[in-house]
Protein backbone atom coordinates (compact mmCIF):
# COMPACT_ATOMS: atom_id res chain seq x y z
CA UNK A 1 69.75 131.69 108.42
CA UNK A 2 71.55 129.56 111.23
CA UNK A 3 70.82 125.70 111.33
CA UNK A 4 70.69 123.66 114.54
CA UNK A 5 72.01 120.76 115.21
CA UNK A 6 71.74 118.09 118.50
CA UNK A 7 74.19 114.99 118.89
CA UNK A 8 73.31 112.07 120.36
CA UNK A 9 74.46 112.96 123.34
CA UNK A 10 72.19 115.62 123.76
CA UNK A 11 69.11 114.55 122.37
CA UNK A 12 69.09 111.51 124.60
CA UNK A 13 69.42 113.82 127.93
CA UNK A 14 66.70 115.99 126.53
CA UNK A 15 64.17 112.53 126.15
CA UNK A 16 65.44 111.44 129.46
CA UNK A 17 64.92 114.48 131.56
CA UNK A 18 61.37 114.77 129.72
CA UNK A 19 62.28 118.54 129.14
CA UNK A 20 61.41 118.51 125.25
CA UNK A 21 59.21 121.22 125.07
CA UNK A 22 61.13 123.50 127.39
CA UNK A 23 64.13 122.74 125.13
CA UNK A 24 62.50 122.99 121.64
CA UNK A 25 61.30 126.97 122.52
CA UNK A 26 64.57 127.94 123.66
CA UNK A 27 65.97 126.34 120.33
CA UNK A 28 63.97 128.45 118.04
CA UNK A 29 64.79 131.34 120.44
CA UNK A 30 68.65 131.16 120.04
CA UNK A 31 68.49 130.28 116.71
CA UNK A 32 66.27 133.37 115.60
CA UNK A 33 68.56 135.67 118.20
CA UNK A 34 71.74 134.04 117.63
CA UNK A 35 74.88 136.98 116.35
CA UNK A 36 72.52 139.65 117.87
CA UNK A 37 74.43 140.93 120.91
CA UNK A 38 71.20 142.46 122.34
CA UNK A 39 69.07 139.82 122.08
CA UNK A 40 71.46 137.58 123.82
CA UNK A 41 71.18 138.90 127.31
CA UNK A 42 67.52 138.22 127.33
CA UNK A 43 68.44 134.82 126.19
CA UNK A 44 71.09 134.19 128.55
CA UNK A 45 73.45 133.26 126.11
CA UNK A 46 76.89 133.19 127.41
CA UNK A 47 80.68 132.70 125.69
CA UNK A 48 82.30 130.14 127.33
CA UNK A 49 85.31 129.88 124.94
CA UNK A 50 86.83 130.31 121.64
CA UNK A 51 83.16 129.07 119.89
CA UNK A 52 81.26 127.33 123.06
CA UNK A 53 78.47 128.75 124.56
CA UNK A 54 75.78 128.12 126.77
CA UNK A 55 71.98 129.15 127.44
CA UNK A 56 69.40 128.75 130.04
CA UNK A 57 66.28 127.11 129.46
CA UNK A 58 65.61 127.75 133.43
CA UNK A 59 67.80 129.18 136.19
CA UNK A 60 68.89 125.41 137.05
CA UNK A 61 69.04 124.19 133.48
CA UNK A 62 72.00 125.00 130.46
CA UNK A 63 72.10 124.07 127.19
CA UNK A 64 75.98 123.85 125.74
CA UNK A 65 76.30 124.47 121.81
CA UNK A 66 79.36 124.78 119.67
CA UNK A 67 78.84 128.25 117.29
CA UNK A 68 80.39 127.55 113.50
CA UNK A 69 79.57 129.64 110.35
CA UNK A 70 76.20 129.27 110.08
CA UNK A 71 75.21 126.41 112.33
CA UNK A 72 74.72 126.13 116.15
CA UNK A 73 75.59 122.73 117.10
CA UNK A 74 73.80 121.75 120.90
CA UNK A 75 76.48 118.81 122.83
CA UNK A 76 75.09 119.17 126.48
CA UNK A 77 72.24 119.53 128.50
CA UNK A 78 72.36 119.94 132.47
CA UNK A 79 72.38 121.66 135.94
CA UNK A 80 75.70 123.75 136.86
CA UNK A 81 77.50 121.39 138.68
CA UNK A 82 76.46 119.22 135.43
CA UNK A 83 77.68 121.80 132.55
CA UNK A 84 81.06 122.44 135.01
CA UNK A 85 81.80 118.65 134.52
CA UNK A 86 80.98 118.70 131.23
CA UNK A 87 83.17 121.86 130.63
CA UNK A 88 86.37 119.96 132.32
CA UNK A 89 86.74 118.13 129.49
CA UNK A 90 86.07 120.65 127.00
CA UNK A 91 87.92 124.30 127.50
């Protein structure tokens, strides 16, 4: 089974934005669909490089997660123009 993991980071723009709920289903979502290529297009998970990825929680909202043997580990939380800053730094 995959484990999940949130940083700091992420966990405080999850409290901030008040989206907990919204964040926690798609979670357990990706987690139980995670490494099944059909599943992920109803999730909207997309490769972004070598092991980043992202997923929608809503049109306007991404969630950015590193994929490692066995664990899933969420970084970033945001809009597009957000997740594009974000990605700057990161690809």
């Amino acid at each position: 089974m995959i484990s999940i993991e949130l940083t700091k980071r992420f966990k405080k723009i999850v409290r901030e934005t008040g989206r907990e709920e919204e964040v926690s289903a798609t979670l357990r979502l990706v987690r139980d669909g995670f490494g099944n290529p059909h599943l992920h297009v109803g999730l909207s998970i997309r490769k972004l490089g070598k092991s980043l990825y992202e997923c929608r929680t809503s049109l306007a909202w991404r969630l950015i997660f590193e994929a490692q043997k066995g664990v899933l580990t969420f970084d970033f939380a945001g809009d597009h123009d957000q997740v594009l800053n974000y990605l700057r730094g990161h690809l």
